[in-house]
PDB file of N, CA and C in Angstrom:
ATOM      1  N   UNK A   1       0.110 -15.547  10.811  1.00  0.00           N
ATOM      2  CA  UNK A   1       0.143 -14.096  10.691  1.00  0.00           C
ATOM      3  C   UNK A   1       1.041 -13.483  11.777  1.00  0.00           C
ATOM      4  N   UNK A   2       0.965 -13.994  12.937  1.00  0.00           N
ATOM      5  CA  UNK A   2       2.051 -13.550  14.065  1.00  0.00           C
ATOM      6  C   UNK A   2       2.950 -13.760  13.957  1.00  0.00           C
ATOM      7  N   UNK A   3       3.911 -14.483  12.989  1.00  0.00           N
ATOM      8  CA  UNK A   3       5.335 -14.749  12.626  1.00  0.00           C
ATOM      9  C   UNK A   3       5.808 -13.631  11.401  1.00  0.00           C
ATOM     10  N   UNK A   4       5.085 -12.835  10.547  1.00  0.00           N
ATOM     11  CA  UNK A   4       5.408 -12.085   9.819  1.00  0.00           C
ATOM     12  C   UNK A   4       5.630 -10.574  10.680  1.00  0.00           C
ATOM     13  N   UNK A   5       6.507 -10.284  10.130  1.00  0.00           N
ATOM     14  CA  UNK A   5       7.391  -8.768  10.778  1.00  0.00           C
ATOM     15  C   UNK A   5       7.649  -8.070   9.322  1.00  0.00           C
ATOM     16  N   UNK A   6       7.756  -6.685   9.763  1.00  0.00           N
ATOM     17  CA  UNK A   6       8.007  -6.086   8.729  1.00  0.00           C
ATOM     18  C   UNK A   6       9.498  -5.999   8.345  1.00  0.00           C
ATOM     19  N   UNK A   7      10.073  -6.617   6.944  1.00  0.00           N
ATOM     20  CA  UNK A   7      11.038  -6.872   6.450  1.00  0.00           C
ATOM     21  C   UNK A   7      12.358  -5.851   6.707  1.00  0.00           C
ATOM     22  N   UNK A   8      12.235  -4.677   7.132  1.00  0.00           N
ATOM     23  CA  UNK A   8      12.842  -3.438   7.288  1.00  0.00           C
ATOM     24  C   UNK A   8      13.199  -3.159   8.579  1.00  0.00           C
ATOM     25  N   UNK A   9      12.250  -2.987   9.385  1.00  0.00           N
ATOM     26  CA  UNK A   9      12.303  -2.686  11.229  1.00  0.00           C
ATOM     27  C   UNK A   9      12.145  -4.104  11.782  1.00  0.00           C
ATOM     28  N   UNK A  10      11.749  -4.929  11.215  1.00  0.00           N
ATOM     29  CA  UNK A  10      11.592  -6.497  12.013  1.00  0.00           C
ATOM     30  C   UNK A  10      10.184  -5.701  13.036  1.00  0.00           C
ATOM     31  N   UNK A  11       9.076  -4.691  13.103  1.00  0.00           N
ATOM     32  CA  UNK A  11       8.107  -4.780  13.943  1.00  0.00           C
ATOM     33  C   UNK A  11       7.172  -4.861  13.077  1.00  0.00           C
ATOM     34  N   UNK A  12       6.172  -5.113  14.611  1.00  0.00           N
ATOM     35  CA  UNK A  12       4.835  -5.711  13.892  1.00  0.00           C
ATOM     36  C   UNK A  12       4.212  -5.116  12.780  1.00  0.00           C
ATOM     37  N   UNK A  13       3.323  -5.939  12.053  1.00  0.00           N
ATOM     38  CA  UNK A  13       2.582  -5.644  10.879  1.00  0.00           C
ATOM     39  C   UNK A  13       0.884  -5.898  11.501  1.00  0.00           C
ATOM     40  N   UNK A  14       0.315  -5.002  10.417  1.00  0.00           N
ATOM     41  CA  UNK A  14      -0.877  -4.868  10.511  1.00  0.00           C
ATOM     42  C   UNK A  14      -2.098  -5.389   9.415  1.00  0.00           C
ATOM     43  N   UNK A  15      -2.804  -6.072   8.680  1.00  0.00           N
ATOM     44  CA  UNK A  15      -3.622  -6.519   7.627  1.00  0.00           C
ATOM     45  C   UNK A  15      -4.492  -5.731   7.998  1.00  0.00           C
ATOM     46  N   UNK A  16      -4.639  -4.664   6.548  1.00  0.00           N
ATOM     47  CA  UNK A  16      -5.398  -3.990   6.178  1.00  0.00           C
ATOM     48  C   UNK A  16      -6.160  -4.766   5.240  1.00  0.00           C
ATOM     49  N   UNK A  17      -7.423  -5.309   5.472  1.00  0.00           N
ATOM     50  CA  UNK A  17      -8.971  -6.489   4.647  1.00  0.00           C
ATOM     51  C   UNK A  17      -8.966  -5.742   3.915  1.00  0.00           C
ATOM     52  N   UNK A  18      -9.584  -4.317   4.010  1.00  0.00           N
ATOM     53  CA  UNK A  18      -9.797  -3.399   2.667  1.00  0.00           C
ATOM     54  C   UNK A  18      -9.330  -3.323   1.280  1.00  0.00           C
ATOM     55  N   UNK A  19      -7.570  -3.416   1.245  1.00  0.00           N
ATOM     56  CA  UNK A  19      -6.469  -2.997   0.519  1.00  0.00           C
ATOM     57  C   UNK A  19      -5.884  -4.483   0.290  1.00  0.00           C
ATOM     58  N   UNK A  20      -6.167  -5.428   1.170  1.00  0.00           N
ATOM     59  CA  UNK A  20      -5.137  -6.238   0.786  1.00  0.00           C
ATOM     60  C   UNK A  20      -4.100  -5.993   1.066  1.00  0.00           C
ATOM     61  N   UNK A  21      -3.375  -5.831   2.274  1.00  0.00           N
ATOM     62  CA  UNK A  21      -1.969  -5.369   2.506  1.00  0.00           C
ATOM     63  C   UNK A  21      -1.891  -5.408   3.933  1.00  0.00           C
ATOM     64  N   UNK A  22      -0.649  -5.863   3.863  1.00  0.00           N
ATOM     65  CA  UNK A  22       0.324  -5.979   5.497  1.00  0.00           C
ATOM     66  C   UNK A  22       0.832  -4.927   5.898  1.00  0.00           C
ATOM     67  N   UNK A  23       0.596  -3.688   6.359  1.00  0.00           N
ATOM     68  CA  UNK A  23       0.707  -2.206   6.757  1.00  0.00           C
ATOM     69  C   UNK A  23       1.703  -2.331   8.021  1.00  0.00           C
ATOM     70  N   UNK A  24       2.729  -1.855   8.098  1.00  0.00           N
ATOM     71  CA  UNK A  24       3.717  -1.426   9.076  1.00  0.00           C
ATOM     72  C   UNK A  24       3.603   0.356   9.474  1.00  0.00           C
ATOM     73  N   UNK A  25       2.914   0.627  10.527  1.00  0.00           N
ATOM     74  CA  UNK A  25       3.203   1.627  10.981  1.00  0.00           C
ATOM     75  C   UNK A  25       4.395   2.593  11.000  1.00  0.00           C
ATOM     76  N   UNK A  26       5.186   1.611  11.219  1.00  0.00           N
ATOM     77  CA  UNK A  26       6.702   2.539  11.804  1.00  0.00           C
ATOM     78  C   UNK A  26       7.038   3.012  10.902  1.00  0.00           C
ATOM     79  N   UNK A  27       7.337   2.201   9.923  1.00  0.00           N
ATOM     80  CA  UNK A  27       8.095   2.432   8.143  1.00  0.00           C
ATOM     81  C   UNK A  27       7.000   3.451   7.257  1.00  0.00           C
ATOM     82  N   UNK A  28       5.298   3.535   7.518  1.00  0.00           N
ATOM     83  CA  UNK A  28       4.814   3.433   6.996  1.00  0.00           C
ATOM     84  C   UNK A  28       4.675   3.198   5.547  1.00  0.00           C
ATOM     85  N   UNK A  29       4.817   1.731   5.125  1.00  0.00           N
ATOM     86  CA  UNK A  29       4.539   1.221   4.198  1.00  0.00           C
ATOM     87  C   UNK A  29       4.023  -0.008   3.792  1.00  0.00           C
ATOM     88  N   UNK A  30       3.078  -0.333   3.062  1.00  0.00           N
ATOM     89  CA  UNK A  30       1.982  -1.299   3.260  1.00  0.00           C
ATOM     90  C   UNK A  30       2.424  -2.353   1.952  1.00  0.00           C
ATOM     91  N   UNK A  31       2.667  -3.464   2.409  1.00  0.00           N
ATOM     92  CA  UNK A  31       3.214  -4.711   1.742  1.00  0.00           C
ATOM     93  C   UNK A  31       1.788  -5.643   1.306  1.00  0.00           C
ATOM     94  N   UNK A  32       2.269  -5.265  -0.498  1.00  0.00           N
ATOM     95  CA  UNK A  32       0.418  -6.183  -0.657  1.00  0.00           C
ATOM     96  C   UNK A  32       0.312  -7.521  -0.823  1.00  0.00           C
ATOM     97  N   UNK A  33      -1.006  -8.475  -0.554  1.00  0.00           N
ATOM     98  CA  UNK A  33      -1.065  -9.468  -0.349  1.00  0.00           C
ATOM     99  C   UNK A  33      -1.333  -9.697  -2.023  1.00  0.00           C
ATOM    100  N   UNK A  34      -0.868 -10.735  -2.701  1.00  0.00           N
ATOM    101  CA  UNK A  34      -1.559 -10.992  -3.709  1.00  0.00           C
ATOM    102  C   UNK A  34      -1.552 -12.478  -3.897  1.00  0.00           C
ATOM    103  N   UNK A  35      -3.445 -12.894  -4.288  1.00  0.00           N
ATOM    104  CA  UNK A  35      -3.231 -14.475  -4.474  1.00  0.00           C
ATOM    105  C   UNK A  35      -3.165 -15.036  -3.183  1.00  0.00           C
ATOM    106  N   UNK A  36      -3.285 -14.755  -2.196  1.00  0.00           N
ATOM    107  CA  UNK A  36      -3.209 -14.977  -0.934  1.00  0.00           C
ATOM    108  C   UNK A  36      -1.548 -15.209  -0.189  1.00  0.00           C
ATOM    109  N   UNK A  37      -0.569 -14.564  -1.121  1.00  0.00           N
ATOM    110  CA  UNK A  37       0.945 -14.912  -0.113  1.00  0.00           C
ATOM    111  C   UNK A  37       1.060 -13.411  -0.284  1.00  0.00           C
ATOM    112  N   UNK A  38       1.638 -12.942   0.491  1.00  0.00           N
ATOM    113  CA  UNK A  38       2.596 -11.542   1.075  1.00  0.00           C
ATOM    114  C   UNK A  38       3.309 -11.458   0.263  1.00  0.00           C
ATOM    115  N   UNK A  39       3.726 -10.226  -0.272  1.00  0.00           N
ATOM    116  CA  UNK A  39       4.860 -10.006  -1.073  1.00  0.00           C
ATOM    117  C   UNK A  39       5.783  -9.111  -0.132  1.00  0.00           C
ATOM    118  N   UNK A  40       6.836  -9.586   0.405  1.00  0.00           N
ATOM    119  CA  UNK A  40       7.240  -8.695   1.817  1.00  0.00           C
ATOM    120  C   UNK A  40       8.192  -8.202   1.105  1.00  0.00           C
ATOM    121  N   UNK A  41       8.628  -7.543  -0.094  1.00  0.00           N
ATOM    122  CA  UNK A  41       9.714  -6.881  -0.551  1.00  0.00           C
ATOM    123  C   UNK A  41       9.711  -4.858  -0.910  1.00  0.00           C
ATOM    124  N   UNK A  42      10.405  -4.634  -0.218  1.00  0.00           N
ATOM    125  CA  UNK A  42      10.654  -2.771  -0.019  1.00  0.00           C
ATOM    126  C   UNK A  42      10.517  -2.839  -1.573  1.00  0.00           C
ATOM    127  N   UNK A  43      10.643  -3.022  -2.371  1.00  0.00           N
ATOM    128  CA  UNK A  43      10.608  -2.395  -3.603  1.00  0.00           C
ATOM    129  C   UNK A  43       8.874  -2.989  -4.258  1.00  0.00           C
ATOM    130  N   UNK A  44       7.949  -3.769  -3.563  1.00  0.00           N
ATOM    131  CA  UNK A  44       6.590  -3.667  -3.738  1.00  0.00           C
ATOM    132  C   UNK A  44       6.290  -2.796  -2.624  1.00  0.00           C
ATOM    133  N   UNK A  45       6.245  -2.605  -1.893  1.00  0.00           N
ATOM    134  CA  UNK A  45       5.470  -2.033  -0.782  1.00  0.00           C
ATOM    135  C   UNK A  45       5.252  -0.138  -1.126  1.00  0.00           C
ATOM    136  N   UNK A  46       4.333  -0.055  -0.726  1.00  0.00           N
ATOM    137  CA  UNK A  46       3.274   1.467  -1.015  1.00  0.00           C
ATOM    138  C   UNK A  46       3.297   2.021   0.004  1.00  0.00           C
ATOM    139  N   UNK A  47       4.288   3.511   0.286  1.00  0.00           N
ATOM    140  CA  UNK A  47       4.527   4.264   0.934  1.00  0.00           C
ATOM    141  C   UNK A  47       2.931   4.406   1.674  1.00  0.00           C
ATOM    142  N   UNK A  48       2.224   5.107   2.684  1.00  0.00           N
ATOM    143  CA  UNK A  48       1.093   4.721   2.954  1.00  0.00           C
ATOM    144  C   UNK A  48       0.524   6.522   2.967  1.00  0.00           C
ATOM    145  N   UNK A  49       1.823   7.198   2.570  1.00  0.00           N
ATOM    146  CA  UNK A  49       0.694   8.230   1.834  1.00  0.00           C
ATOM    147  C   UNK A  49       0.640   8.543   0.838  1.00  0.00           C
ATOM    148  N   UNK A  50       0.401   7.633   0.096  1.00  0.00           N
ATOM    149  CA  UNK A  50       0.340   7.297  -1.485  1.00  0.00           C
ATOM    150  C   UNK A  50      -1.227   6.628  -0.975  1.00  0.00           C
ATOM    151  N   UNK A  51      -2.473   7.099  -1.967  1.00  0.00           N
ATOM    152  CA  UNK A  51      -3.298   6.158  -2.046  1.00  0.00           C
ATOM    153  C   UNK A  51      -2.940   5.264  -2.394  1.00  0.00           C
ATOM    154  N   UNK A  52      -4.151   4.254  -2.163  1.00  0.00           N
ATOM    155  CA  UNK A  52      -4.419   3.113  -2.219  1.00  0.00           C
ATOM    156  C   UNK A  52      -4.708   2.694  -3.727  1.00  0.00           C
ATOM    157  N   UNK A  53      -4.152   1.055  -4.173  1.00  0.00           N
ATOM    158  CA  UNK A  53      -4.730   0.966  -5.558  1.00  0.00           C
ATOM    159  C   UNK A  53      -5.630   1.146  -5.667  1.00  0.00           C
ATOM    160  N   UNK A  54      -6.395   1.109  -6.794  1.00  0.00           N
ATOM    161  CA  UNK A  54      -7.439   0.931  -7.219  1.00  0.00           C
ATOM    162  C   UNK A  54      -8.638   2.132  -6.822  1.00  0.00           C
ATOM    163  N   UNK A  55      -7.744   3.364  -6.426  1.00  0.00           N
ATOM    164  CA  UNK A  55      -8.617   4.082  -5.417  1.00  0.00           C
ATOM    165  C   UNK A  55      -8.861   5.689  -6.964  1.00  0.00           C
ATOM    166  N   UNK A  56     -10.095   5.942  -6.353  1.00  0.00           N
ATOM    167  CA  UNK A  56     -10.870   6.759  -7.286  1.00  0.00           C
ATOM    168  C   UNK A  56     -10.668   7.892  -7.524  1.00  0.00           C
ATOM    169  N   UNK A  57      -9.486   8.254  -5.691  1.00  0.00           N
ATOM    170  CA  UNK A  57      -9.334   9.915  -6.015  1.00  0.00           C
ATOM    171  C   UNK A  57      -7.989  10.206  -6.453  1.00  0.00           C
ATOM    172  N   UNK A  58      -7.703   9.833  -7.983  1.00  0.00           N
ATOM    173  CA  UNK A  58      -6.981  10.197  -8.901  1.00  0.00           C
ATOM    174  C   UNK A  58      -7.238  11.674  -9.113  1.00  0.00           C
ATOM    175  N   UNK A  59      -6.136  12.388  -9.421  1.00  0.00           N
ATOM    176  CA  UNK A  59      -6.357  14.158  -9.823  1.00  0.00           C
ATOM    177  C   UNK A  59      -6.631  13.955 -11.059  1.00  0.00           C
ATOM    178  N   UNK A  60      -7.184  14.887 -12.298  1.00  0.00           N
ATOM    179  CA  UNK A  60      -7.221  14.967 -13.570  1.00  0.00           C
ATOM    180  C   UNK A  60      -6.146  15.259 -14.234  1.00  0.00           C
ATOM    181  N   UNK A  61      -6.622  15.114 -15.515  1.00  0.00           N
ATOM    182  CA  UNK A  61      -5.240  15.606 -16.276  1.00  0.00           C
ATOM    183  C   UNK A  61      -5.223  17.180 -16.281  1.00  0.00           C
ATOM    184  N   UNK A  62      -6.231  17.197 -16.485  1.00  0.00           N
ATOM    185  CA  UNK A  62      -6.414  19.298 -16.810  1.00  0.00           C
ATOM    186  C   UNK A  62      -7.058  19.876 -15.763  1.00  0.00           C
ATOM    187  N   UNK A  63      -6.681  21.091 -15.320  1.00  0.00           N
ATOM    188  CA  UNK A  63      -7.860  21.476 -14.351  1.00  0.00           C
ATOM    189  C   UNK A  63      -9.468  22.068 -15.197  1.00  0.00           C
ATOM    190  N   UNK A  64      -9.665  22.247 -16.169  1.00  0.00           N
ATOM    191  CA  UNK A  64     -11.196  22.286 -16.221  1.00  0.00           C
ATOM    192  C   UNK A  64     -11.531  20.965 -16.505  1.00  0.00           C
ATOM    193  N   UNK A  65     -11.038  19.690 -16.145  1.00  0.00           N
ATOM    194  CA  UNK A  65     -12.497  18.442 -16.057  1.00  0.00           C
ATOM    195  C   UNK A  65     -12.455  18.211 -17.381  1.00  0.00           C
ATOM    196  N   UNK A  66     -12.467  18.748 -18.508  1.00  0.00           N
ATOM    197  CA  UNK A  66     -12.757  18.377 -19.748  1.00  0.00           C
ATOM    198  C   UNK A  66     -11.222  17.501 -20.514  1.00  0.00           C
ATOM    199  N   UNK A  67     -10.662  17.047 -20.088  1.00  0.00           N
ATOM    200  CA  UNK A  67      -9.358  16.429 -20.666  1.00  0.00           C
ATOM    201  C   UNK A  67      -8.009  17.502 -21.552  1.00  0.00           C
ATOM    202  N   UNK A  68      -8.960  18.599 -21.739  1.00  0.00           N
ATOM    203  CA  UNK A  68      -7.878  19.018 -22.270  1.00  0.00           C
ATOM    204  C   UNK A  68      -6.500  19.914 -21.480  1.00  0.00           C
ATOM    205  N   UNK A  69      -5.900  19.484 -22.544  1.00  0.00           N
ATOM    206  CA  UNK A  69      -4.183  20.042 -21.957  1.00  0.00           C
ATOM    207  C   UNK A  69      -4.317  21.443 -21.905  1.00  0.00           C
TER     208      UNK A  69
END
């Protein structure tokens, strides 16, 4: 884990357990682990103010709650 750098700035990375992901501060953008290898490529990695996958606080489609357009 101490030999991985973030692909962009070459500084340290961070493992976020939660998310599954190698989080770089500087860049902020979080490189996800999948299957257990790193995917260290800028075009996977999740700006880090972008939720998180799998995360619940999606907006709706409509604002009254009921689906409609």
């Amino acid at each position: 884990m101490d030999l991985l750098v973030c692909p962009l700035c070459k500084g340290p990375l961070g493992h976020d357990h939660a998310t599954h992901e190698l989080v770089c501060a500087a860049d902020r953008l979080a490189f996800p682990i999948r299957d257990g290898i790193a995917v260290m490529l800028e075009s996977e990695a999740r700006n880090l103010d972008a939720p998180p996958p799998g995360s619940t606080n999606a907006a709706s489609p409509s604002a009254d709650g009921n689906g409609a357009v």
